[in-house]
N, C-alpha and C. Protein backbone atom coordinates (compact mmCIF):
# COMPACT_ATOMS: atom_id res chain seq x y z
N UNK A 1 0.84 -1.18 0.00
CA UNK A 1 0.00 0.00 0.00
C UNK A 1 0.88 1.24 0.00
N UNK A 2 0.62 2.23 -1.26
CA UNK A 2 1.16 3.34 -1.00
C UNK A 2 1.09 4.36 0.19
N UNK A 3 2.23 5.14 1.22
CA UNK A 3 1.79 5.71 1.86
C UNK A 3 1.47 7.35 1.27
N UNK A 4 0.35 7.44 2.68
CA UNK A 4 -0.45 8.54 1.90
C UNK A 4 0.54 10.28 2.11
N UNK A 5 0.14 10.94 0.92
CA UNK A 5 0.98 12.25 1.25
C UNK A 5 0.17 13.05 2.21
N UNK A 6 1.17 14.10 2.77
CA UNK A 6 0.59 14.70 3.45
C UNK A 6 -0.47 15.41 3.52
N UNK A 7 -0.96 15.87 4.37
CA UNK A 7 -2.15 17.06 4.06
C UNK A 7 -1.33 18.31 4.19
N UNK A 8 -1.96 19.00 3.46
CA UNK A 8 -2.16 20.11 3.18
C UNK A 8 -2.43 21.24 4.08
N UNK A 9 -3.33 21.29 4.65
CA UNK A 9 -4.47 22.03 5.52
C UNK A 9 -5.02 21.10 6.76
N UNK A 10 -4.59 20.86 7.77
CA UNK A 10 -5.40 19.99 8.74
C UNK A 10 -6.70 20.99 9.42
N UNK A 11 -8.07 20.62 8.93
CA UNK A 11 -8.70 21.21 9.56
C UNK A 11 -9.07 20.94 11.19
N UNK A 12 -8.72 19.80 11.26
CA UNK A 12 -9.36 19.22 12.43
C UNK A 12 -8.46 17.81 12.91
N UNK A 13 -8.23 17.53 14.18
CA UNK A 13 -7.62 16.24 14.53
C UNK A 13 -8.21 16.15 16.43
N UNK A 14 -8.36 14.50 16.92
CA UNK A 14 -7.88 14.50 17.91
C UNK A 14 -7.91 12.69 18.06
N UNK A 15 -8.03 12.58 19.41
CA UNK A 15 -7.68 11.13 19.79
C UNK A 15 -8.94 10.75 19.48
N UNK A 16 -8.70 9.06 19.00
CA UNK A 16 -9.82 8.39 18.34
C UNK A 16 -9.04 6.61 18.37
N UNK A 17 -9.83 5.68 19.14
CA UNK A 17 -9.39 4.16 19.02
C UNK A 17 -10.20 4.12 17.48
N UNK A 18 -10.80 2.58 17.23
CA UNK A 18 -11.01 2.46 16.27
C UNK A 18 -11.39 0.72 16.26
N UNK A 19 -12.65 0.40 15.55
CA UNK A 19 -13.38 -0.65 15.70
C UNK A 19 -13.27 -1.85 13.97
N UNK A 20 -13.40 -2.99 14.22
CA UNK A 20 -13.06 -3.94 13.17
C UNK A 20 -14.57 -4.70 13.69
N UNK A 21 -14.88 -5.29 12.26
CA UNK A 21 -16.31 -6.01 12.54
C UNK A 21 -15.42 -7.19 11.87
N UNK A 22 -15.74 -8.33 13.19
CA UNK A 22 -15.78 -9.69 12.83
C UNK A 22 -16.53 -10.77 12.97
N UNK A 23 -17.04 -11.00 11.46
CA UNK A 23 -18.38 -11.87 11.38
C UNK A 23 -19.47 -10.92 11.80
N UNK A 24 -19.97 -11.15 12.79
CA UNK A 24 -21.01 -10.38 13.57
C UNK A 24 -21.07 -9.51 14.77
N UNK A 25 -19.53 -9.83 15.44
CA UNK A 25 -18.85 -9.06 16.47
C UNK A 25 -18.32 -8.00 16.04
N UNK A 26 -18.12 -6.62 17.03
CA UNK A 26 -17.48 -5.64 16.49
C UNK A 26 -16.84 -5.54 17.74
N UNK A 27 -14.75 -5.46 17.56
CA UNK A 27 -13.87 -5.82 18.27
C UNK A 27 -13.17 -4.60 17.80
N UNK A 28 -12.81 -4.40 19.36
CA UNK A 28 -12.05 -3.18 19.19
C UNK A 28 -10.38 -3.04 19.56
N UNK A 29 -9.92 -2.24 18.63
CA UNK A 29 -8.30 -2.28 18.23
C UNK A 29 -7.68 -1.92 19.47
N UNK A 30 -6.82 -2.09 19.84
CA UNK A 30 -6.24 -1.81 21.15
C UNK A 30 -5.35 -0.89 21.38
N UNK A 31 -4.90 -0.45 19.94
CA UNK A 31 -3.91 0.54 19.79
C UNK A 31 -4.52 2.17 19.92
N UNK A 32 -3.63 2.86 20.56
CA UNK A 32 -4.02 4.61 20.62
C UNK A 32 -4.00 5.13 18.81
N UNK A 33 -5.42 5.92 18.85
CA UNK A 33 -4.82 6.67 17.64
C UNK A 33 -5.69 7.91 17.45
N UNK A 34 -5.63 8.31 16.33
CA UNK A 34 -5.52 10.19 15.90
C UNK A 34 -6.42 10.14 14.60
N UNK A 35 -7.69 10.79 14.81
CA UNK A 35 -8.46 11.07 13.94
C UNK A 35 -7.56 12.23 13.02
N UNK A 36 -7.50 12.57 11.86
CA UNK A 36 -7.03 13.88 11.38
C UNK A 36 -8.33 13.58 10.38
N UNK A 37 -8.90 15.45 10.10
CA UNK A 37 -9.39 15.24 8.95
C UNK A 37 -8.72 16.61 8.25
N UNK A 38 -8.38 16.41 6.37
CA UNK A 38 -7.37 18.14 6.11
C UNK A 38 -7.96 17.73 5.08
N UNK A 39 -7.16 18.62 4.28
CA UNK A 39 -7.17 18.80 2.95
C UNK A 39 -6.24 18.52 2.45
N UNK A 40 -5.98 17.81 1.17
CA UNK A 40 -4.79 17.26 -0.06
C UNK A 40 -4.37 18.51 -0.84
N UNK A 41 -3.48 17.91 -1.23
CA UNK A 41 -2.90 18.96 -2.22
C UNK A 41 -3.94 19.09 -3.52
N UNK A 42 -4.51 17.80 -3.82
CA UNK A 42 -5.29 17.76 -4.78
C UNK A 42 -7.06 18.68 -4.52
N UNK A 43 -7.11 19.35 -3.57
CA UNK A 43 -8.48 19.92 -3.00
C UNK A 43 -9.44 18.77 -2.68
N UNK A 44 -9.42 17.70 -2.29
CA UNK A 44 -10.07 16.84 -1.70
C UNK A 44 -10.20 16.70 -0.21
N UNK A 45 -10.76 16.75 0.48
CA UNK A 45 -11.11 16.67 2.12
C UNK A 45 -10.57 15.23 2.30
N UNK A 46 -9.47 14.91 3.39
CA UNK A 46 -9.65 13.58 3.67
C UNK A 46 -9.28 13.34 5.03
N UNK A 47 -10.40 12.10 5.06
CA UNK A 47 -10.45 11.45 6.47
C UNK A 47 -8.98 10.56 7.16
N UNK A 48 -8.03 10.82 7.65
CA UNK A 48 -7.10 9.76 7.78
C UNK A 48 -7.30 9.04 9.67
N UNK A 49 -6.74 8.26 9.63
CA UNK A 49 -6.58 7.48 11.19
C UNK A 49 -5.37 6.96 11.25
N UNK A 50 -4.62 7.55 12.75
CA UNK A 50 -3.13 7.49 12.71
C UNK A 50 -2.98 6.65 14.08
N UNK A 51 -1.81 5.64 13.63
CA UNK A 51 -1.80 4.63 14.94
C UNK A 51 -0.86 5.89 15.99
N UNK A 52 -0.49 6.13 16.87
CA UNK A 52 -0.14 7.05 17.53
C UNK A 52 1.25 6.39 18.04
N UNK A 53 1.41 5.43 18.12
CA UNK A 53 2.96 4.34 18.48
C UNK A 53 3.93 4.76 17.73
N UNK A 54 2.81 3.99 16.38
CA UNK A 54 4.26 4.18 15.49
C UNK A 54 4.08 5.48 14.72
N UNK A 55 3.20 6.09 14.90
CA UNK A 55 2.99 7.35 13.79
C UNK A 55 3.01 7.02 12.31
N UNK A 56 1.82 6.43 11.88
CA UNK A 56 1.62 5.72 10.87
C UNK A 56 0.37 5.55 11.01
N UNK A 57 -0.04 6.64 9.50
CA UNK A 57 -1.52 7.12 9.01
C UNK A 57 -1.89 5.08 8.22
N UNK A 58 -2.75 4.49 8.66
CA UNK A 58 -3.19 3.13 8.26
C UNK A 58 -4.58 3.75 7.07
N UNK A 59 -5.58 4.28 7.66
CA UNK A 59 -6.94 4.49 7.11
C UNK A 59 -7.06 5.45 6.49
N UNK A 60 -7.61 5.89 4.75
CA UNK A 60 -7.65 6.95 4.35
C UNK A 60 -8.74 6.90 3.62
N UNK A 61 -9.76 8.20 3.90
CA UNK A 61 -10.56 8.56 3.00
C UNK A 61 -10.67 9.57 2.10
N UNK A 62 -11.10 9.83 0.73
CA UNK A 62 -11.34 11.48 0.58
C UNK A 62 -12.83 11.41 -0.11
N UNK A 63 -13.26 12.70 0.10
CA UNK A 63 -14.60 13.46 0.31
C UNK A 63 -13.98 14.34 -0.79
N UNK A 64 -15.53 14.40 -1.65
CA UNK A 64 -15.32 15.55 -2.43
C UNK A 64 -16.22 16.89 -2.02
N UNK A 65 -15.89 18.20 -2.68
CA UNK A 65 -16.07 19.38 -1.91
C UNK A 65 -17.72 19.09 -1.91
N UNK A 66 -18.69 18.16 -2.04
CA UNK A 66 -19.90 17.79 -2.25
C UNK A 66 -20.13 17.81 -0.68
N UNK A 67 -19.25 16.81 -0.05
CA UNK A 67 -19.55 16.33 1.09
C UNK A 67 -18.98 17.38 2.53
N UNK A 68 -17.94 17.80 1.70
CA UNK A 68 -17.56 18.93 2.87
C UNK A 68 -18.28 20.17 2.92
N UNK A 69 -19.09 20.33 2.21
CA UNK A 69 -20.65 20.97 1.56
C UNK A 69 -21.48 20.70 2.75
N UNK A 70 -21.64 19.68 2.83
CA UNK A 70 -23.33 19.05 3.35
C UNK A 70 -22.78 18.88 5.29
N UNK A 71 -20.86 18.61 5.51
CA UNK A 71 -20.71 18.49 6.71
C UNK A 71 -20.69 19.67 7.51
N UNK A 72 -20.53 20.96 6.56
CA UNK A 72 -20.36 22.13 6.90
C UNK A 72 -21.87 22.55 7.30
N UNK A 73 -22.90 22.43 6.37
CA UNK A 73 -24.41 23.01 6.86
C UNK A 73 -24.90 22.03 7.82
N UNK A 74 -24.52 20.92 8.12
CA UNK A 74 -24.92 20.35 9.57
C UNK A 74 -24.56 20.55 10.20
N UNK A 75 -23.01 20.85 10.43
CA UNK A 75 -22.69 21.71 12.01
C UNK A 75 -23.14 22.69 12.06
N UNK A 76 -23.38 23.49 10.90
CA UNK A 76 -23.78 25.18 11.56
C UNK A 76 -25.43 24.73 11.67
N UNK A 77 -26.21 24.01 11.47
CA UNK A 77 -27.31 23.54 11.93
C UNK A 77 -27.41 22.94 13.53
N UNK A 78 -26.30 22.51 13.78
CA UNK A 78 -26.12 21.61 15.37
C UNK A 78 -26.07 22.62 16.00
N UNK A 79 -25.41 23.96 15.40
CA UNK A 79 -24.90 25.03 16.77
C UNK A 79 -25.95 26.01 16.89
């Protein structure tokens, strides 16, 4: 697996474990880790999850400006 480049822009990060579904159980990882969500160089929003040990981003998502659209008018709706 390629590792992922950096972000860009971190809008947001903090501590976050992190859950695996097996079979029908959902088991949880034991390791500390780090929600980040930023921005790419490419203007894509992305979700990453960082083991905090070794400092090593494992999980990556990206969101297009569609979705960072729709996450933006629900928080200012929550507040």
């Amino acid at each position: 697996m390629e590792s992922p480049e950096p972000l860009q822009d971190v809008m947001c990060e903090f501590r976050a474990g992190k859950m695996s579904l097996e079979g029908t159980r959902v088991v949880p990882d034991t390791r500390k880790g780090l929600v980040r969500v930023g921005r790419g160089e490419e203007g894509l929003v992305h979700f990453q999850w960082l083991d905090r040990g070794q400092n090593i981003v494992e999980d990556v998502s990206s969101f297009t400006c569609i979705f960072y659209m729709h996450f933006s008018l629900y928080s200012d709706f929550l507040s």
